[in-house]
Protein backbone atom coordinates (compact mmCIF):
# COMPACT_ATOMS: atom_id res chain seq x y z
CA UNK A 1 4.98 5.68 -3.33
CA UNK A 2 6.09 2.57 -1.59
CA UNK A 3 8.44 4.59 1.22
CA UNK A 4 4.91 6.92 1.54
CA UNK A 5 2.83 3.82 1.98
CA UNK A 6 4.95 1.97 4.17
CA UNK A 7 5.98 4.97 6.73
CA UNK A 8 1.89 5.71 6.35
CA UNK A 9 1.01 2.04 7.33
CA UNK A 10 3.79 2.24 10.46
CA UNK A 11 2.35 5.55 11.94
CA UNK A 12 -1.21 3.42 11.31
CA UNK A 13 0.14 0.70 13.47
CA UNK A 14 1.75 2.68 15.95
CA UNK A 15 -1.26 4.31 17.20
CA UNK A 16 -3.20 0.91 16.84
CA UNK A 17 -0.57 -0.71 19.48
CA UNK A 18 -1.03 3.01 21.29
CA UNK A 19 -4.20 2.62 21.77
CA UNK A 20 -4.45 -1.01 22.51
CA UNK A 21 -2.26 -0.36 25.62
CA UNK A 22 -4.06 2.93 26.28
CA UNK A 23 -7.54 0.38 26.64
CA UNK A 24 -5.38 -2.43 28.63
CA UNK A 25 -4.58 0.71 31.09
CA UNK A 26 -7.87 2.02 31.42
CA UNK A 27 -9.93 -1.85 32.42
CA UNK A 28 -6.91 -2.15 35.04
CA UNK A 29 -7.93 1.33 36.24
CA UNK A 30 -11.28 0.59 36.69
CA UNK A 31 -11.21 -2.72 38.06
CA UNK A 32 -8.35 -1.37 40.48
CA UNK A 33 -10.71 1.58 40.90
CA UNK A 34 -13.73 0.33 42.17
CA UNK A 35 -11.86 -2.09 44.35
CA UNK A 36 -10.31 0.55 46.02
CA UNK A 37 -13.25 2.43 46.36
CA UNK A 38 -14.77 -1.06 48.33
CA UNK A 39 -11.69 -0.85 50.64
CA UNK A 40 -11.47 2.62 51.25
CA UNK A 41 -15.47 2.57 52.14
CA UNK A 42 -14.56 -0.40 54.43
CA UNK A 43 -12.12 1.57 55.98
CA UNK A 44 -15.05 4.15 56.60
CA UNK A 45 -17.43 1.56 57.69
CA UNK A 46 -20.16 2.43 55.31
CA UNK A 47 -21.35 -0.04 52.35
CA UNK A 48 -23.32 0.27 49.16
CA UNK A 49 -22.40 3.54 46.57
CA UNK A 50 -22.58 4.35 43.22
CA UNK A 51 -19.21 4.02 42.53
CA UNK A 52 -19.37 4.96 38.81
CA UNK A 53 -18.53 7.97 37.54
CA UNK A 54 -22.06 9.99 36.83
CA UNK A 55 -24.00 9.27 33.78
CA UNK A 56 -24.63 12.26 31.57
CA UNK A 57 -28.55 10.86 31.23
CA UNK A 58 -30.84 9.58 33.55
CA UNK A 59 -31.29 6.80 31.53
CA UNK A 60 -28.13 6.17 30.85
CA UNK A 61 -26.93 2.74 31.88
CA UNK A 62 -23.61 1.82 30.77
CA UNK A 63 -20.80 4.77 30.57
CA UNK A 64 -17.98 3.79 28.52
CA UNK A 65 -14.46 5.32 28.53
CA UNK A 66 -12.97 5.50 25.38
CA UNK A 67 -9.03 6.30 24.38
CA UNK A 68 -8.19 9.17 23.92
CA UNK A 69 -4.38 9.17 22.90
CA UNK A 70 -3.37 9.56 19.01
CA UNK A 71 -0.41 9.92 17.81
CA UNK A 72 -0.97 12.46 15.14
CA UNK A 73 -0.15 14.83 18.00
CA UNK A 74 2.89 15.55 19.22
CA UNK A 75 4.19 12.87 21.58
CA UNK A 76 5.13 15.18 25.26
CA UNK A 77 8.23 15.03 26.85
CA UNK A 78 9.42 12.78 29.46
CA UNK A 79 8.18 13.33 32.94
CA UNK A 80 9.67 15.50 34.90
CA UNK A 81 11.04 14.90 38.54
CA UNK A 82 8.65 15.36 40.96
CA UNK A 83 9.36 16.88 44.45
CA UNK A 84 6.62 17.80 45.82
CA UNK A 85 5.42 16.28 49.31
CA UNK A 86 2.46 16.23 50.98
CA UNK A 87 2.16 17.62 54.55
CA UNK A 88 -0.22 15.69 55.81
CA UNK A 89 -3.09 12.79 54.82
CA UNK A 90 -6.04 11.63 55.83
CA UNK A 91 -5.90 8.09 57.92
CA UNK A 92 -8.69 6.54 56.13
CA UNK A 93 -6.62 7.05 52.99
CA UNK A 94 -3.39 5.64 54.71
CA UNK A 95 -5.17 2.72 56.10
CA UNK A 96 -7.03 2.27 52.70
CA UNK A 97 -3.72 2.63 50.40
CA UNK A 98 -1.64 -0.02 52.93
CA UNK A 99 -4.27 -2.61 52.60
CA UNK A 100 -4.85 -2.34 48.95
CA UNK A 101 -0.93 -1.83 48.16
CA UNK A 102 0.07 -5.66 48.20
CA UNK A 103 -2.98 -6.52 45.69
CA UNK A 104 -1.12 -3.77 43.13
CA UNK A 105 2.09 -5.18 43.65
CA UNK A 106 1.04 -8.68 43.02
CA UNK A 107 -0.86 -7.71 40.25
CA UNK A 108 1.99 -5.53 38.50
CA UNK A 109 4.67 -9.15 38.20
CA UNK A 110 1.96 -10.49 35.35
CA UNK A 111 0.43 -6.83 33.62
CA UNK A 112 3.96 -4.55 34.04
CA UNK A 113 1.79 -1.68 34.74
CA UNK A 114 2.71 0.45 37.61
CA UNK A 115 0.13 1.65 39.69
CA UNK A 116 -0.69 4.69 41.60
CA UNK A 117 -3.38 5.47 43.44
CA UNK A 118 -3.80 9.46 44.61
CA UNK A 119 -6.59 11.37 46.94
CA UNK A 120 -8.41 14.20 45.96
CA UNK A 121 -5.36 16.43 46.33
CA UNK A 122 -3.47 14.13 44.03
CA UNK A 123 -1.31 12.94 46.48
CA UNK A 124 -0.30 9.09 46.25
CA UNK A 125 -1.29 7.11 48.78
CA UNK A 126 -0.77 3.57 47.50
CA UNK A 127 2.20 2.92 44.90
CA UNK A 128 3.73 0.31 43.57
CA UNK A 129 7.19 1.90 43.74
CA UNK A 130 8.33 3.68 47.06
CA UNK A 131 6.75 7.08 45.67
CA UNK A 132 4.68 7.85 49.07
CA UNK A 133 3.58 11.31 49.93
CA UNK A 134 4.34 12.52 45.93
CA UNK A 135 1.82 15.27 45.03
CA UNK A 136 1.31 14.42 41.01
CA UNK A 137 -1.15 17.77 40.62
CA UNK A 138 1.26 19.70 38.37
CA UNK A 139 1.11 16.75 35.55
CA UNK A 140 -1.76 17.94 33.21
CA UNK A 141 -3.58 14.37 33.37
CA UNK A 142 -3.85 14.22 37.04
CA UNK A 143 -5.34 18.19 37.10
CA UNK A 144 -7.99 16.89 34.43
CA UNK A 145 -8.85 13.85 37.21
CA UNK A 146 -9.15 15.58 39.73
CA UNK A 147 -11.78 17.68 38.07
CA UNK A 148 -13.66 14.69 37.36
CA UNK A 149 -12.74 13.87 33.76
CA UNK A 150 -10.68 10.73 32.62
CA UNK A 151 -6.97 11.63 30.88
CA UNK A 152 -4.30 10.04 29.28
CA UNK A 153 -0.64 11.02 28.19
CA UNK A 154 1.85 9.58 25.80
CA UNK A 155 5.65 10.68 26.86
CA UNK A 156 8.77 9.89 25.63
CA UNK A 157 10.21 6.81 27.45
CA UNK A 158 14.13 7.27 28.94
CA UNK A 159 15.48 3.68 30.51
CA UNK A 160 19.08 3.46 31.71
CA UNK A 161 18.37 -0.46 31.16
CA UNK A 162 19.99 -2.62 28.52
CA UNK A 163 17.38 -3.31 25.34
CA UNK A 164 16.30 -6.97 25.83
CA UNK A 165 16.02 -9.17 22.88
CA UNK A 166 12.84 -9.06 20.49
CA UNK A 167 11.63 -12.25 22.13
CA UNK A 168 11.35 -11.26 25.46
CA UNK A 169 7.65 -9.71 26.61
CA UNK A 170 9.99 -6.80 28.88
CA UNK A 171 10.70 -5.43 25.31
CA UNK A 172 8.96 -2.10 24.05
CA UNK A 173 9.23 0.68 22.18
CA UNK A 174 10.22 4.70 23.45
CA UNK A 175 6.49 5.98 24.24
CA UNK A 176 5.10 5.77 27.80
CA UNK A 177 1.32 5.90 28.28
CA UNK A 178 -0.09 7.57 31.58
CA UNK A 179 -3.71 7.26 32.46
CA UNK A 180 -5.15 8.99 35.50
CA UNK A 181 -9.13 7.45 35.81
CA UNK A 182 -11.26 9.56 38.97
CA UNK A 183 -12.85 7.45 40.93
CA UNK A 184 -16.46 8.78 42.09
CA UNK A 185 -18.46 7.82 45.17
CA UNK A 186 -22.02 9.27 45.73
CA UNK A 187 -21.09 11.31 43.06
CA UNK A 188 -17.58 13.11 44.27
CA UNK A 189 -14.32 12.45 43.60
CA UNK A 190 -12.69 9.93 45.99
CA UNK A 191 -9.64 8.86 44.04
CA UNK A 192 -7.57 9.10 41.02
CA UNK A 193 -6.32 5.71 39.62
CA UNK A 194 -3.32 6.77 37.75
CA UNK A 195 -1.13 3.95 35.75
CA UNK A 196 1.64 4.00 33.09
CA UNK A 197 2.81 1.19 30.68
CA UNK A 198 5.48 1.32 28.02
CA UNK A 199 3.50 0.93 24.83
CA UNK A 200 4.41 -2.11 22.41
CA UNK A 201 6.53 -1.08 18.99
CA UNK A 202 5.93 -2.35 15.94
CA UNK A 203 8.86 -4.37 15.81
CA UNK A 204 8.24 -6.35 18.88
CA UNK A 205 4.56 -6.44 17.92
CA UNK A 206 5.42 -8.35 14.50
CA UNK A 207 7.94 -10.37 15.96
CA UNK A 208 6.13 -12.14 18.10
CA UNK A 209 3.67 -13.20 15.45
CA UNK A 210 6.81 -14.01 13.15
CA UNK A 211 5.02 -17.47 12.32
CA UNK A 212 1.92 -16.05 11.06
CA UNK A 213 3.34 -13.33 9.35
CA UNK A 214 6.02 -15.83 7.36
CA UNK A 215 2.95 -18.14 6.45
CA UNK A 216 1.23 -15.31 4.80
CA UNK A 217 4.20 -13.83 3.13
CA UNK A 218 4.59 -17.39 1.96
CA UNK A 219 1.32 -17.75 0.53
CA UNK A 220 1.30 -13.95 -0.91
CA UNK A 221 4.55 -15.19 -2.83
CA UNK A 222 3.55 -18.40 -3.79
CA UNK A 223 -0.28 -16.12 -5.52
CA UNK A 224 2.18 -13.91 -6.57
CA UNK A 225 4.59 -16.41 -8.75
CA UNK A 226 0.97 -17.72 -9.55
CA UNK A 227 0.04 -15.34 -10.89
CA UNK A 228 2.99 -13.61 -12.97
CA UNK A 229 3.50 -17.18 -14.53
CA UNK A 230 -0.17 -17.02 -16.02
CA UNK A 231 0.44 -13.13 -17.25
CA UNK A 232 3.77 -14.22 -18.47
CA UNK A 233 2.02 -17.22 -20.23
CA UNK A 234 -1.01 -15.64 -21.66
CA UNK A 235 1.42 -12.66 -23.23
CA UNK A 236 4.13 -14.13 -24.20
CA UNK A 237 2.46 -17.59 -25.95
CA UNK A 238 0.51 -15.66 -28.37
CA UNK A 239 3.19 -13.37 -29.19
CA UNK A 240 5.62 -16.69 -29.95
CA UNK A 241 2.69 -17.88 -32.42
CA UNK A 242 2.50 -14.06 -33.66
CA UNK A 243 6.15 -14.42 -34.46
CA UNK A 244 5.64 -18.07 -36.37
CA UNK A 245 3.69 -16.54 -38.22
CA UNK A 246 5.28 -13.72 -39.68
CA UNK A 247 8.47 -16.12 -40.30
CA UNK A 248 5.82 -17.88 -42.14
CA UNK A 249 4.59 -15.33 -44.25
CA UNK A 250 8.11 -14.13 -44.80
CA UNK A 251 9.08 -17.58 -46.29
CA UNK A 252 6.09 -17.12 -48.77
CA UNK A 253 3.33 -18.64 -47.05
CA UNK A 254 0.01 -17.52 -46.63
CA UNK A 255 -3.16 -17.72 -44.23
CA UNK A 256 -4.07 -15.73 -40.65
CA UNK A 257 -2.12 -16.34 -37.22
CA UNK A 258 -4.33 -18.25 -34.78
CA UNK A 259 -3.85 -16.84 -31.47
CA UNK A 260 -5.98 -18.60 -29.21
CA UNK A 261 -6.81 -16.82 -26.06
CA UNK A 262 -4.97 -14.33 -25.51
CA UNK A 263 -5.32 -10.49 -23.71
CA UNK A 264 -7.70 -7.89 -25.52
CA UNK A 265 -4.30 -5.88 -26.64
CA UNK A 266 -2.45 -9.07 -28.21
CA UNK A 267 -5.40 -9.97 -30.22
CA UNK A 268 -6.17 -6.51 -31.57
CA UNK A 269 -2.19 -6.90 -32.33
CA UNK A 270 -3.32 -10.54 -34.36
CA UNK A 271 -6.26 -8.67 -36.36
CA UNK A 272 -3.67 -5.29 -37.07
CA UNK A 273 -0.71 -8.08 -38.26
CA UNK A 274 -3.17 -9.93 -40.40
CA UNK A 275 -5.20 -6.90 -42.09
CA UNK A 276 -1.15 -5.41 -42.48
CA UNK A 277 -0.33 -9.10 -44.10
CA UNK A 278 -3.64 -8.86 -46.44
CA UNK A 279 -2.97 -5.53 -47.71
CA UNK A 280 0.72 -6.71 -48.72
CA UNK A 281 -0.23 -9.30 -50.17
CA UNK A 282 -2.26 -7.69 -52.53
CA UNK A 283 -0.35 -4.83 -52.95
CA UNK A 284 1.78 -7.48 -54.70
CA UNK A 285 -0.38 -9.07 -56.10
CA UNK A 286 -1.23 -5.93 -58.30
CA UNK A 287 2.42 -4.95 -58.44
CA UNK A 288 3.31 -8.77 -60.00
CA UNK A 289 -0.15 -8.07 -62.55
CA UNK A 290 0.83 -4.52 -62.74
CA UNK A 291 4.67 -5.74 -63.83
CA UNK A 292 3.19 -8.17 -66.98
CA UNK A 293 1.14 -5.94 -68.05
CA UNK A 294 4.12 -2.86 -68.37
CA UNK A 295 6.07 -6.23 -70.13
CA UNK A 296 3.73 -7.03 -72.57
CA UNK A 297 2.48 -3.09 -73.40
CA UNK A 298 7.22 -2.64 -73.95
CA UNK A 299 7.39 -6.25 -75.47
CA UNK A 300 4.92 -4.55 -78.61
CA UNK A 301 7.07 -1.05 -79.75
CA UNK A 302 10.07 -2.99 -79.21
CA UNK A 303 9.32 -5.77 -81.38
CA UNK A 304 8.38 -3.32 -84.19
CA UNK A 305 11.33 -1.33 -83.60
CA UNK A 306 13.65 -4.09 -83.70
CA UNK A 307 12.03 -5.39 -87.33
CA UNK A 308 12.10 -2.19 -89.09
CA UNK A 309 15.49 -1.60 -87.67
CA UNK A 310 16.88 -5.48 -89.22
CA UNK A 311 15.01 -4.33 -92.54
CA UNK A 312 16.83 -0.82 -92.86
CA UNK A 313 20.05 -2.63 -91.80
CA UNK A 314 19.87 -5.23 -94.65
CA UNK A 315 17.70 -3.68 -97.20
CA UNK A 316 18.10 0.00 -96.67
CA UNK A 317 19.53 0.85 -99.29
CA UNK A 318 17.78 -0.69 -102.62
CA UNK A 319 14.63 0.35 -100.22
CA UNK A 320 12.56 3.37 -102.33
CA UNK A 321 12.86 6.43 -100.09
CA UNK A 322 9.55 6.36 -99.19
CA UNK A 323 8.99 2.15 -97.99
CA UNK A 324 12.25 3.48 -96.10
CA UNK A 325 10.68 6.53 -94.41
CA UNK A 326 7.86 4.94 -93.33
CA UNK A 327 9.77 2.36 -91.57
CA UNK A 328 11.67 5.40 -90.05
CA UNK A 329 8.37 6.45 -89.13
CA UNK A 330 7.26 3.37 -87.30
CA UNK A 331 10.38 3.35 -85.35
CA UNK A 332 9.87 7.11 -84.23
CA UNK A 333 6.22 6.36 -83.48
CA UNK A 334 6.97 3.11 -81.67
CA UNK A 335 9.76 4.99 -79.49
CA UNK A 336 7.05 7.70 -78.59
CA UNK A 337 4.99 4.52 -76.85
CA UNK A 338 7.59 3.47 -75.25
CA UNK A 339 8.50 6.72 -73.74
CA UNK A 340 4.95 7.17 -72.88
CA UNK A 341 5.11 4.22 -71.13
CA UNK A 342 8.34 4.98 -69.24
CA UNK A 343 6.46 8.38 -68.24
CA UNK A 344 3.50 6.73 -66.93
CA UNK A 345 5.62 4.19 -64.64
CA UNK A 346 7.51 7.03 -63.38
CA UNK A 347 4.25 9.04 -62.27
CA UNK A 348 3.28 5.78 -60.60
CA UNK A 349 6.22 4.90 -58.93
């Protein structure tokens, strides 16, 4: 289970970091958004719009935007090449884009995001990469933007750059998150806000908060030799006084093994090991009661048989044949209670 869990607890993670950079993207785009949207209006020479993207209720005041990457899908390709140029642009987008194209720039040396920002068409008209005159509209995200609706894409991230080491911030993992964000004005589409980021791996992500992470493995170890010294203790103490015990008894003494406290299972061991050391002890008790008993009931028959044997050996013969046969007789009978006897201590045995 542990390679389950642990591969289970990664993909977890992953999609947490996913969609932590998949939020950082989308405040960028909308503070990015609706300054454009300011510029480009002041490029127009109009002021005051809603520059929100319409509420789905009248009475609705704030309107969230929510991530929508996971990574239980299937991560898309990297982007392809785009070639596609467009013909011709609007001014008040070319004046808007070259005025607002330094404040992306700037911004992009402390965030890493790149920025794009695209007209209706999906054309860029503001970059911060030389990417002017690109038409974007054949990338699924930008077609969803255009029609009003906020997207996001995770691709597979190709660099032709050297891996820097883990503690450098330029380090990330091999997923590329693309957001496109429209950008409304009385209610139309003005813009499309589109920006990717590199998404943070795991790795890097635990890295830089090796201190923390060290501290609590520390303490988890430190519980953990806590605790396995107190199991250790409270099983194997009353199993050492369990075992004094029955060296105890072994050596002939008698009495019950005081455990102390000890688990539920060791002390229903105790109670088993003294009940066990009761019943043996009477079991010979009887046997050693049992064993004087058979002695004296043998001692009897062979006592007669050995003094009518001595008086037949010595006196046999001036003995009148029938003193002699009745000693004969109590020899016989005595030798039937003995094998009586015998009989009986087999059956019991």
């Amino acid at each position: 289970m542990v390679p389950a869990v642990a591969f289970l607890t990664q993909r977890i993670y992953d999609t947490y970091l996913v969609r932590q950079t998949e939020r950082l993207l989308i405040a960028q785009s909308v503070v990015i958004g609706e300054r454009w949207r300011e510029v480009y209006r002041d490029v127009q020479g109009r002021r005051g719009s809603e520059g929100v993207r319409p509420p789905a209720r009248a009475d609705q005041r704030f309107v969230p935007i929510e991530p929508v990457i996971d990574l239980t899908t299937r991560v898309s390709a990297p982007q392809p090449k785009i070639v596609d140029q467009a013909e011709d642009y609007d001014p008040d987008y070319l004046e808007a884009g070259r005025r607002i194209e330094p404040l992306l720039k700037r911004a992009q040396i402390f965030n890493l995001s790149a920025v794009r920002i695209l007209d209706p068409r999906g054309c860029v008209v503001a970059s911060t990469r030389s990417e002017h005159g690109l038409c974007l509209y054949s990338l699924p995200e930008i077609r969803e933007a255009v029609a009003g609706r906020y997207s996001a894409r995770a691709r597979r991230r190709i660099s032709d750059e050297p891996l820097p080491s883990l503690s450098e911030v330029r380090r990330r993992g091999d997923i590329r998150i693309f957001t496109a964000l429209p950008i409304f004005s009385d209610g139309e589409v003005i813009a499309i806000v589109r920006l990717s980021r590199t998404s943070l791996d795991a790795l890097t992500s635990l890295w830089m908060s090796r201190r923390g992470l060290v501290a609590v493995a520390a303490i988890t170890a430190a519980l953990l030799l806590g605790i396995s010294l107190i199991s250790a203790r409270a099983i194997a103490s009353p199993l050492h006084r369990l075992t004094q015990r029955a060296r105890a008894i072994s050596a002939g003494e008698t009495g019950s093994a005081d455990l102390g406290w000890a688990p539920h299972e060791i002390l229903q061991l105790g109670e088993a090991f003294d009940t066990m050391t009761a019943r043996l002890q009477e079991r010979a008790r009887y046997i050693s009661e049992f064993a004087s008993n058979v002695s004296h009931e043998l001692k009897t028959p062979l006592t007669g048989i050995r003094g009518a044997t001595e008086l037949l050996l010595d006196k046999g013969e001036l003995m009148p044949p029938e003193q002699r046969d009745r000693f004969l007789a109590n020899i016989e009978t005595d030798a039937k209670r003995m094998d009586d006897l015998v009989g009986r201590l087999l059956e019991l045995a």
